[in-house]
N, C-alpha and C. Protein backbone atom coordinates (compact mmCIF):
# COMPACT_ATOMS: atom_id res chain seq x y z
N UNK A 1 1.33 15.01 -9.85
CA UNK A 1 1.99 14.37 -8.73
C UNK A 1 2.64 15.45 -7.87
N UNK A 2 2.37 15.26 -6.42
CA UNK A 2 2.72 16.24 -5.46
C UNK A 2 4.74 15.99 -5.41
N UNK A 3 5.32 16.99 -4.89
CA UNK A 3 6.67 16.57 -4.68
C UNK A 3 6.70 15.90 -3.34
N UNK A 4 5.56 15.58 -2.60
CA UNK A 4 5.39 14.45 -1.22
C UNK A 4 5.40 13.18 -2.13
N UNK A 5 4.59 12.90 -2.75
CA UNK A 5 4.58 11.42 -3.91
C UNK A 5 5.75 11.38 -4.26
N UNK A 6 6.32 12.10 -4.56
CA UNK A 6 7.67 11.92 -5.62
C UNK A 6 8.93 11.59 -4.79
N UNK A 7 8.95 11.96 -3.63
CA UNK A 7 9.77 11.81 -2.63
C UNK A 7 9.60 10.68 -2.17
N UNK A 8 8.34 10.31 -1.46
CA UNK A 8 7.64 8.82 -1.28
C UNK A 8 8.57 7.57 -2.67
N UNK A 9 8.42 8.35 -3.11
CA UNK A 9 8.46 7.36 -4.73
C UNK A 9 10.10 7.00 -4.74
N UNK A 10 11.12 7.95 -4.63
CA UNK A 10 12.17 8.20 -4.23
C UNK A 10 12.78 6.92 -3.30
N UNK A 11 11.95 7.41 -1.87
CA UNK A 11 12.09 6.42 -0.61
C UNK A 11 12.11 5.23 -1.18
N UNK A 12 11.22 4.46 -2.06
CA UNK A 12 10.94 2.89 -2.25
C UNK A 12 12.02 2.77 -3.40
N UNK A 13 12.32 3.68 -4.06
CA UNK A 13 13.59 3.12 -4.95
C UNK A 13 15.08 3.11 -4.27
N UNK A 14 14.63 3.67 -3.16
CA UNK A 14 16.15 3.50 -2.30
C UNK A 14 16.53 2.13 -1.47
N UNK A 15 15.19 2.31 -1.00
CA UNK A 15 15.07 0.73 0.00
C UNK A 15 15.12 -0.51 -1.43
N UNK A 16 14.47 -0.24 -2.62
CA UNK A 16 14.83 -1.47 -3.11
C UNK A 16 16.03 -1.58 -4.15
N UNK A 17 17.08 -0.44 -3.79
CA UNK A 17 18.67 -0.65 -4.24
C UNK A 17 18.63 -1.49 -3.40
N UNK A 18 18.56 -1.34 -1.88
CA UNK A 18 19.33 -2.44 -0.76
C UNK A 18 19.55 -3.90 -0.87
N UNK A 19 18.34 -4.08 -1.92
CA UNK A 19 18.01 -5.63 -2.24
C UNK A 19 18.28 -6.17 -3.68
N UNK A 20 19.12 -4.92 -4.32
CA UNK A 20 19.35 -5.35 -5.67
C UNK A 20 21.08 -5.33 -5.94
N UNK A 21 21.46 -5.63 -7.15
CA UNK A 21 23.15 -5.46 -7.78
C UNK A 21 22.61 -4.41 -8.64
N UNK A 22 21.07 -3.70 -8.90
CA UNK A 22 21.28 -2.56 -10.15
C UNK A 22 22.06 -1.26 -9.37
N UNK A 23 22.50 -0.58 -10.38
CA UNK A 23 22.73 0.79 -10.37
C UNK A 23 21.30 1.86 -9.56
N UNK A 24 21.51 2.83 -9.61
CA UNK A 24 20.47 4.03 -9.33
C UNK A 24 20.06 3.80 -10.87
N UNK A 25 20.83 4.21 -11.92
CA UNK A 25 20.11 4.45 -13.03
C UNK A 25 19.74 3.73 -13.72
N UNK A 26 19.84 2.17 -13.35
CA UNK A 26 19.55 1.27 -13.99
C UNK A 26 18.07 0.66 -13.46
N UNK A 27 17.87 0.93 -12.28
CA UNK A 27 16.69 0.60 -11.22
C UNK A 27 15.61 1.48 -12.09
N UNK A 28 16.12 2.38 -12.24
CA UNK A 28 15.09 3.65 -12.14
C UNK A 28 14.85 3.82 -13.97
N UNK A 29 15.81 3.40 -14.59
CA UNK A 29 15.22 3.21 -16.59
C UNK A 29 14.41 2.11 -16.36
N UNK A 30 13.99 0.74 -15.71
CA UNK A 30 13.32 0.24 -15.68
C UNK A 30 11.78 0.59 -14.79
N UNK A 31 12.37 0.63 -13.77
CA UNK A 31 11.22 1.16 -12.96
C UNK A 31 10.10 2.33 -13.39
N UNK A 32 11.23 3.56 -13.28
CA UNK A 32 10.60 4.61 -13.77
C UNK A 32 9.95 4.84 -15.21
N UNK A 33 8.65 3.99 -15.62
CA UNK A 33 8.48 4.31 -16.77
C UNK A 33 6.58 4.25 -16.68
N UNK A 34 6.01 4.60 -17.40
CA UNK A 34 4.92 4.44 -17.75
C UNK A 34 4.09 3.14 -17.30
N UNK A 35 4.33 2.07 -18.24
CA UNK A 35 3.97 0.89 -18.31
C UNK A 35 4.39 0.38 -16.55
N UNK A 36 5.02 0.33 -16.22
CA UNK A 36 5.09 0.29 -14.17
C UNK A 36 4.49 0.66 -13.70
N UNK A 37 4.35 1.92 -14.11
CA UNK A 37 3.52 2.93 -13.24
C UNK A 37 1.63 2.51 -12.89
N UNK A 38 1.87 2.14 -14.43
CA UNK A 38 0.55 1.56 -14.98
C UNK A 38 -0.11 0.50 -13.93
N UNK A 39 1.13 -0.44 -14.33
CA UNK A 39 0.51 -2.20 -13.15
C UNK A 39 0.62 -1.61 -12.10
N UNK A 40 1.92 -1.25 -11.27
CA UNK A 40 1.52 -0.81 -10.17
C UNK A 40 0.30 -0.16 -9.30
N UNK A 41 0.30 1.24 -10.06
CA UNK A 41 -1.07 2.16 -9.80
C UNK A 41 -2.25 1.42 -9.58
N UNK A 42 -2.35 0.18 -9.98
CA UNK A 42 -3.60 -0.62 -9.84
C UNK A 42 -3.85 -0.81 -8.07
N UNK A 43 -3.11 -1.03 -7.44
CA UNK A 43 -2.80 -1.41 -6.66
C UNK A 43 -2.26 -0.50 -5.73
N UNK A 44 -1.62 0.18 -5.74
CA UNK A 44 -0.54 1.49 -5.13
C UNK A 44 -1.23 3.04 -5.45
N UNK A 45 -1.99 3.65 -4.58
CA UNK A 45 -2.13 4.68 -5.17
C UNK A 45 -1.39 6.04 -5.36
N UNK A 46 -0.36 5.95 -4.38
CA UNK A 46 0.93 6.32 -4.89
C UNK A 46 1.60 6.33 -6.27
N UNK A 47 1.38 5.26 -7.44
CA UNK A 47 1.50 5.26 -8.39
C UNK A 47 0.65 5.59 -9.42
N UNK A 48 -0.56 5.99 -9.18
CA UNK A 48 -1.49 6.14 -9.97
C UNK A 48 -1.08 7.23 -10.86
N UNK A 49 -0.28 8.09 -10.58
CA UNK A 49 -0.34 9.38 -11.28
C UNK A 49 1.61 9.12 -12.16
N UNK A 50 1.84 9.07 -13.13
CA UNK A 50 2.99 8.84 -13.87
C UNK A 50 3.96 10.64 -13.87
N UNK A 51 4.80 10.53 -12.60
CA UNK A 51 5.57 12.05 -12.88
C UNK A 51 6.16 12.77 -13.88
N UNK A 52 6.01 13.95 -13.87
CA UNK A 52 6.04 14.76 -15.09
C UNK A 52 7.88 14.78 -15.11
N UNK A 53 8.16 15.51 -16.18
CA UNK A 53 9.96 15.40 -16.76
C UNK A 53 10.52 16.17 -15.44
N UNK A 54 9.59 17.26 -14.42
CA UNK A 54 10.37 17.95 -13.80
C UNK A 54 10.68 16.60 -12.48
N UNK A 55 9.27 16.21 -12.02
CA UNK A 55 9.46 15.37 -10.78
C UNK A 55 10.17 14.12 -11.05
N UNK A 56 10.38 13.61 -12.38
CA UNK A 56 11.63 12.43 -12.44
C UNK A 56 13.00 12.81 -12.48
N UNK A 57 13.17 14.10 -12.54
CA UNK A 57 14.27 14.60 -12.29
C UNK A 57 14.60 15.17 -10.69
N UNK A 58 13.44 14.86 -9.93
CA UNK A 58 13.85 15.19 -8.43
C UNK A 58 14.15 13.84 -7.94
N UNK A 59 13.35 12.71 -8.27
CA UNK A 59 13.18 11.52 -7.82
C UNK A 59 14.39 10.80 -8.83
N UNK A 60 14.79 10.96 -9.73
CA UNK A 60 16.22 10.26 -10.23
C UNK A 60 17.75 11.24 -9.40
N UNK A 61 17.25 12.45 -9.01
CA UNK A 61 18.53 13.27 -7.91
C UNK A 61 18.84 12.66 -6.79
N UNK A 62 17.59 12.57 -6.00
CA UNK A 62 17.08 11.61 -4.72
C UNK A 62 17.78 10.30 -4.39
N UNK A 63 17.33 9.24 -5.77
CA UNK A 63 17.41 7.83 -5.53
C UNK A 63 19.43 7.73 -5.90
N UNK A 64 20.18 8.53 -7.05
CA UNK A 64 20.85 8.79 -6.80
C UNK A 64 21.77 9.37 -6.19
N UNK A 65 21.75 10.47 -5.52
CA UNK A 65 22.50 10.76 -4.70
C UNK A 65 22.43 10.52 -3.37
N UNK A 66 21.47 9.43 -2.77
CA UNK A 66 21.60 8.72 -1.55
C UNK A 66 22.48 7.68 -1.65
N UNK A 67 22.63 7.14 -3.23
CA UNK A 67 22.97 6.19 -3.71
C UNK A 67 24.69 6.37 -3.40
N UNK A 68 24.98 7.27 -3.90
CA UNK A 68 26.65 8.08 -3.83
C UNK A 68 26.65 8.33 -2.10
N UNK A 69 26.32 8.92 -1.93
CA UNK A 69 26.22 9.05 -0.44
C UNK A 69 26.18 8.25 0.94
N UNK A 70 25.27 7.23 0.27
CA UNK A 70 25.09 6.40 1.33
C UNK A 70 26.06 6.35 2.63
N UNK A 71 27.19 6.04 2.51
CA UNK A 71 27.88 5.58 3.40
C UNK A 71 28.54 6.50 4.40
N UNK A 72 28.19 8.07 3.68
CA UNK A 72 28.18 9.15 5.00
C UNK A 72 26.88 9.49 5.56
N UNK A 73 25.74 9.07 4.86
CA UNK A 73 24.67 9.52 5.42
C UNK A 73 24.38 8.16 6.90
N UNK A 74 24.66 7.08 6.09
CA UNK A 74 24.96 5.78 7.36
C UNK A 74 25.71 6.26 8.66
N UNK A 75 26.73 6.93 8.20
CA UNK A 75 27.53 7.19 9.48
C UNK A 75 26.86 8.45 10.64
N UNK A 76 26.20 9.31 9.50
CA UNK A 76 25.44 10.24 10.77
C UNK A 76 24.30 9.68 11.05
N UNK A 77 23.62 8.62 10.88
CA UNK A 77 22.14 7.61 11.38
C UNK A 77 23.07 7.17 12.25
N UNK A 78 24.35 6.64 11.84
CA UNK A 78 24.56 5.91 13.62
C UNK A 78 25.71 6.73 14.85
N UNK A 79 25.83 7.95 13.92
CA UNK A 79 26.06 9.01 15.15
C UNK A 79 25.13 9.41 16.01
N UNK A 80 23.63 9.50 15.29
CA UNK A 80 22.87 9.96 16.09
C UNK A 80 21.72 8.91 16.64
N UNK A 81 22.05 7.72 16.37
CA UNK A 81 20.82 6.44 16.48
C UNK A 81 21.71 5.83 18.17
N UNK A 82 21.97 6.81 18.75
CA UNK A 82 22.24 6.60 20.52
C UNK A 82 21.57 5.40 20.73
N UNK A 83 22.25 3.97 20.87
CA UNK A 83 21.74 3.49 22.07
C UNK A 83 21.12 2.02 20.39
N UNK A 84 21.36 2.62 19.34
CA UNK A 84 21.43 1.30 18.26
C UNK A 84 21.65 1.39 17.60
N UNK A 85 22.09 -0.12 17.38
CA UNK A 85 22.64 -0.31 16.03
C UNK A 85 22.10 -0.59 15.10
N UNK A 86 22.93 0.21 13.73
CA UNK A 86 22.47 0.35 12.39
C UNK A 86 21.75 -1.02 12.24
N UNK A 87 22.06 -2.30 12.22
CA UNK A 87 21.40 -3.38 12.20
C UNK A 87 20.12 -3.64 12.66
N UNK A 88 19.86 -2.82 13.52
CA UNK A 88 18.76 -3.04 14.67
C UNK A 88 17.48 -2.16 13.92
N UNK A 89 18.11 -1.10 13.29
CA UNK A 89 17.03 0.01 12.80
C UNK A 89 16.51 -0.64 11.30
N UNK A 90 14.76 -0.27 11.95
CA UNK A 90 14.18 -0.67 10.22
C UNK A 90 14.79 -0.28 9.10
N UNK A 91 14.72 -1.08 7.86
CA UNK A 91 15.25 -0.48 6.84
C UNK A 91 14.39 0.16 6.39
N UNK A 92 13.15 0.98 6.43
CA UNK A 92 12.66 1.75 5.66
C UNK A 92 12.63 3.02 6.36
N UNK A 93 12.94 3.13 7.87
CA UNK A 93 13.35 4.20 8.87
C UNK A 93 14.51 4.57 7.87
N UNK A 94 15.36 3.77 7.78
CA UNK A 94 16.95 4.04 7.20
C UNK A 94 16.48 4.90 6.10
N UNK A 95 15.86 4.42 4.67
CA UNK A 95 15.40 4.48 3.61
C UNK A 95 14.87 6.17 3.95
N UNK A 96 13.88 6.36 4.40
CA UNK A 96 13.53 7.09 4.99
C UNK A 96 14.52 8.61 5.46
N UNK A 97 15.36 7.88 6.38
CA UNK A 97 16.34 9.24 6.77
C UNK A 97 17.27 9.38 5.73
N UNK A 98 18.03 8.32 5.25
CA UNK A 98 18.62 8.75 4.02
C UNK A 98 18.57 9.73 3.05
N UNK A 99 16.92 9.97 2.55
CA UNK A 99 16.63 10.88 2.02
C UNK A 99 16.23 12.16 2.24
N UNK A 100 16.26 12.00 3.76
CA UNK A 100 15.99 13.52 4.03
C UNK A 100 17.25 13.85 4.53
N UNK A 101 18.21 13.54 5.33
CA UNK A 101 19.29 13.89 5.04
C UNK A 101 20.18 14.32 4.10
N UNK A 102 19.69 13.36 2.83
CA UNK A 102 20.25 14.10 1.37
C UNK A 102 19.65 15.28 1.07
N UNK A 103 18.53 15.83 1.14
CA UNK A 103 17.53 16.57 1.03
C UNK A 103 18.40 17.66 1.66
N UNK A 104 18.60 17.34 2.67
CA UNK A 104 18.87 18.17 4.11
C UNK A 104 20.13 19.21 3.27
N UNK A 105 21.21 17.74 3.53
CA UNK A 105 23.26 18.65 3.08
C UNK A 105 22.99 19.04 1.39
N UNK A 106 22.18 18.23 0.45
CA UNK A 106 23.03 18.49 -0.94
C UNK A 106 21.58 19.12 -1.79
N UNK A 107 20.25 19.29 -1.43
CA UNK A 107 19.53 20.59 -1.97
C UNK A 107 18.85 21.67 -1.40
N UNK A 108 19.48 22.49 -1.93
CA UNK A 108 19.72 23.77 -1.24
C UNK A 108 18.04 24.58 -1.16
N UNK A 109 17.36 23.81 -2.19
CA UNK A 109 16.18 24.66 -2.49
C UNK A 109 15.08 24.08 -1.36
N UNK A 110 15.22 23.07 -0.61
CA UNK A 110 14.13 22.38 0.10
C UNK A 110 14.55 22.70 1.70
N UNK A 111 13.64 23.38 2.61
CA UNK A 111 14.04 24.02 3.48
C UNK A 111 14.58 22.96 5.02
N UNK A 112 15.03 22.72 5.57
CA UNK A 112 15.08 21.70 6.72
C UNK A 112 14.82 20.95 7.26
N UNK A 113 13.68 22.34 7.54
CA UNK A 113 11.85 21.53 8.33
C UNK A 113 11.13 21.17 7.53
N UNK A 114 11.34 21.17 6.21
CA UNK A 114 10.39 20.31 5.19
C UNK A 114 10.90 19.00 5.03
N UNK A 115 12.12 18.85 5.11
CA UNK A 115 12.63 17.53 4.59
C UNK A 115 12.28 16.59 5.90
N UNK A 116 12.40 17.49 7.23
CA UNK A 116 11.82 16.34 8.58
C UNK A 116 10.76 16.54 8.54
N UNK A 117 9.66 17.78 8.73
CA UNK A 117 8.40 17.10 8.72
C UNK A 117 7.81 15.91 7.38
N UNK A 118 8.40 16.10 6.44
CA UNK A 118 7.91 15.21 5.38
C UNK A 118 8.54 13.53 5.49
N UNK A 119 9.63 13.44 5.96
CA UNK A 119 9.88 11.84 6.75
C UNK A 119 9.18 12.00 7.66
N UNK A 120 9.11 12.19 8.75
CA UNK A 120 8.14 11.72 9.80
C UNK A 120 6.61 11.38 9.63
N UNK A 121 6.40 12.62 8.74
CA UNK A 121 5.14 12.34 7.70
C UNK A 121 4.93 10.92 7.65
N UNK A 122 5.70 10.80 6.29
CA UNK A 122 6.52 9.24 5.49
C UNK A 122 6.11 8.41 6.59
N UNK A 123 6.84 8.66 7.34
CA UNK A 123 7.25 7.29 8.21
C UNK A 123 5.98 7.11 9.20
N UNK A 124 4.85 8.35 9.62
CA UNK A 124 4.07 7.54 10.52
C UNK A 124 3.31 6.42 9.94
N UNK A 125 3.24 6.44 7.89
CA UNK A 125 2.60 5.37 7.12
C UNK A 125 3.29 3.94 7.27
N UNK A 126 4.56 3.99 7.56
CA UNK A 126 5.42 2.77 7.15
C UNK A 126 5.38 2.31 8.63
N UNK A 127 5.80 3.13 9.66
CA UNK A 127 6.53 2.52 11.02
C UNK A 127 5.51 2.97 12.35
N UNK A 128 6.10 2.23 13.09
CA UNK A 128 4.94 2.29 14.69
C UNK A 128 5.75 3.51 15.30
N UNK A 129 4.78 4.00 16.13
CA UNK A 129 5.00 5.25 16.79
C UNK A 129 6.35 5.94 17.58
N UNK A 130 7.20 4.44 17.91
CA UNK A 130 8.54 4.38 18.67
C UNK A 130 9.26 4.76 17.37
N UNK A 131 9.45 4.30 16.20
CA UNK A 131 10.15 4.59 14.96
C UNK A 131 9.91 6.08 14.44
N UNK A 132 8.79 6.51 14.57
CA UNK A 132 8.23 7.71 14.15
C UNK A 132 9.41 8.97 14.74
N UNK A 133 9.47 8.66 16.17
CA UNK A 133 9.58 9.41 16.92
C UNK A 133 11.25 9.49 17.00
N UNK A 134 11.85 8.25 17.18
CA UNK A 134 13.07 7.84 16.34
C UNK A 134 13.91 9.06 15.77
N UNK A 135 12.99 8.66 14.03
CA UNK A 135 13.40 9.60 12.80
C UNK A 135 13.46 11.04 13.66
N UNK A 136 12.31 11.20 13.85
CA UNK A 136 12.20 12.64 14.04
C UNK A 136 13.54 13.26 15.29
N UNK A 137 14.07 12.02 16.27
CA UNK A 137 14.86 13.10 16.97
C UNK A 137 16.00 12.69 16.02
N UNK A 138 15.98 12.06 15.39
CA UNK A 138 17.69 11.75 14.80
C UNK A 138 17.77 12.73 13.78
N UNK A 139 16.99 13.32 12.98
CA UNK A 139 16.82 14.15 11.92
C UNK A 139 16.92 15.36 12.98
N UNK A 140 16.78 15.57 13.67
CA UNK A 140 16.22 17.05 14.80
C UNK A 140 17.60 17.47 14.81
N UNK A 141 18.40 16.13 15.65
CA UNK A 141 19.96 16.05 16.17
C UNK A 141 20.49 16.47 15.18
N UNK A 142 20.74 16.01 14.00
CA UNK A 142 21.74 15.92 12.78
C UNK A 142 21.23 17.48 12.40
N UNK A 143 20.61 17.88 12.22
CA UNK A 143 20.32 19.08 12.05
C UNK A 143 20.91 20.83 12.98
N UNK A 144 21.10 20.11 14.04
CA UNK A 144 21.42 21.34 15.57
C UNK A 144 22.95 20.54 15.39
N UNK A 145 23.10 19.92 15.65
CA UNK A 145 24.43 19.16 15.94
C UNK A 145 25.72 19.24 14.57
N UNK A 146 25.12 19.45 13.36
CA UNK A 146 26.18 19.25 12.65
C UNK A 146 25.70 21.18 11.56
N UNK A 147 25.00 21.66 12.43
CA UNK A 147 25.07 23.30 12.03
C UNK A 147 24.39 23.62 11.12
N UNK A 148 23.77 22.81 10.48
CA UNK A 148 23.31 22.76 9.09
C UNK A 148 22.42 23.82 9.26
N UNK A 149 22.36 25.22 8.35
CA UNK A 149 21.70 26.52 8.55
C UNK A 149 20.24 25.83 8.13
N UNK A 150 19.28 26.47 8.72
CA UNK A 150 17.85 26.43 8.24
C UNK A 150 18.28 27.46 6.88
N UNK A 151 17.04 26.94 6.07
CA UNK A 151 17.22 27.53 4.77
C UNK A 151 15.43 27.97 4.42
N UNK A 152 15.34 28.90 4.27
CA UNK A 152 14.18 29.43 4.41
C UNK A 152 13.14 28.89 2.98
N UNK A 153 12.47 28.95 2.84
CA UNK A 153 11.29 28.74 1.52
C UNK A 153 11.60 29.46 0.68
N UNK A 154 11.21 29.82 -0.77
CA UNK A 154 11.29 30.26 -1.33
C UNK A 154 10.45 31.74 -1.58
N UNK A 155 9.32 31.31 -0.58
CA UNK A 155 8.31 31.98 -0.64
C UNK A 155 7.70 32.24 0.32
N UNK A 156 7.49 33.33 0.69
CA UNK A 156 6.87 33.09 2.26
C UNK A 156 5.57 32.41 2.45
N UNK A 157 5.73 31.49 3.88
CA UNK A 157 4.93 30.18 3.88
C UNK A 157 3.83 31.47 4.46
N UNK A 158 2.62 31.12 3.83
CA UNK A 158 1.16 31.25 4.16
C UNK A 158 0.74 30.50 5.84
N UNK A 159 0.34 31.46 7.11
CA UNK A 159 0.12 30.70 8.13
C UNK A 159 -1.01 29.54 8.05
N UNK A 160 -0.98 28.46 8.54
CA UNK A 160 -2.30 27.88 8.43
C UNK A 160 -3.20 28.43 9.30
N UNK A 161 -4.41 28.07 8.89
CA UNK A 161 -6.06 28.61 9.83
C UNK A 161 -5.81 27.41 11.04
N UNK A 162 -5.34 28.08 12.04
CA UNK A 162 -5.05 27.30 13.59
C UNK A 162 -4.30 26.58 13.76
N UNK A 163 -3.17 27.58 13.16
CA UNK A 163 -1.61 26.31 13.41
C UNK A 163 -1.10 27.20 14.55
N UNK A 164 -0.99 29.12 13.99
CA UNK A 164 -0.64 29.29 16.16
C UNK A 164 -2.25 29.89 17.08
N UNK A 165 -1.89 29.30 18.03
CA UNK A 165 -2.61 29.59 19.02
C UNK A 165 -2.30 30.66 20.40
């Protein structure tokens, strides 16, 4: 399982706290197990592949600490969601920025522009092109606007074959 799946995987356990009374860790001892993975995967190919001990430990960081967070990461979606209200915005846009915003302030190892290109990613699957575009300036903003240093890779990124021109 890629850490894009696992993040993906992340996203849907966040959006479906919104609709539950479980805990993060209570969602996720049920959810997160084999036998889920199993029925699901039938269906979801996102689930087809059951994450290894390292990626349930990115995706139990994730679903929890948006979880703790929530309610400052809410407040910079509607610092920077100009012009609407939190009510108004999809919940899986929300779901969505939540986690890359967590991504963004509280791990240090995942670089900036990975955590926005990988929601926008996310999100051109879930949302129409006005939402897409959305995420991407509100993640852009929160990023220039509240200082947050770019944090480089770990490794130097390999150019792609015709990414500059």
């Amino acid at each position: 399982m890629t850490r894009t799946n696992a993040r993906e995987i992340a996203v849907h356990f966040s959006f479906e706290l919104g609709f539950s009374n479980e805990t993060p860790d209570e969602l996720m001892d049920h959810m997160l197990t084999r036998e889920v993975f199993d029925q699901i995967g039938t269906e979801e190919p996102l689930y087809a592949e059951f994450p290894d001990e390292k990626q349930q430990g990115y995706i139990r960081s994730l679903v929890k600490g948006v979880y703790d967070h929530c309610p400052e990461l809410d407040e910079y979606i509607s610092r920077y969601a100009i012009g609407w209200k939190h009510s108004r915005i999809p919940r899986v846009a929300i779901s969505i920025m939540r986690v890359a915003m967590y991504e963004i302030l509280y791990m240090q190892d995942i670089p900036n522009a990975a955590a926005i290109n990988e929601a926008v990613k996310m999100a051109k699957h879930y949302e129409e092109p006005e939402v897409v575009s959305f995420i991407n300036g509100i993640l852009g903003s929160f990023v220039r606007n509240e200082s947050i240093p770019e944090r480089a890779a770990k490794a130097p990124a390999a150019e792609e074959s015709g990414a500059a021109e």
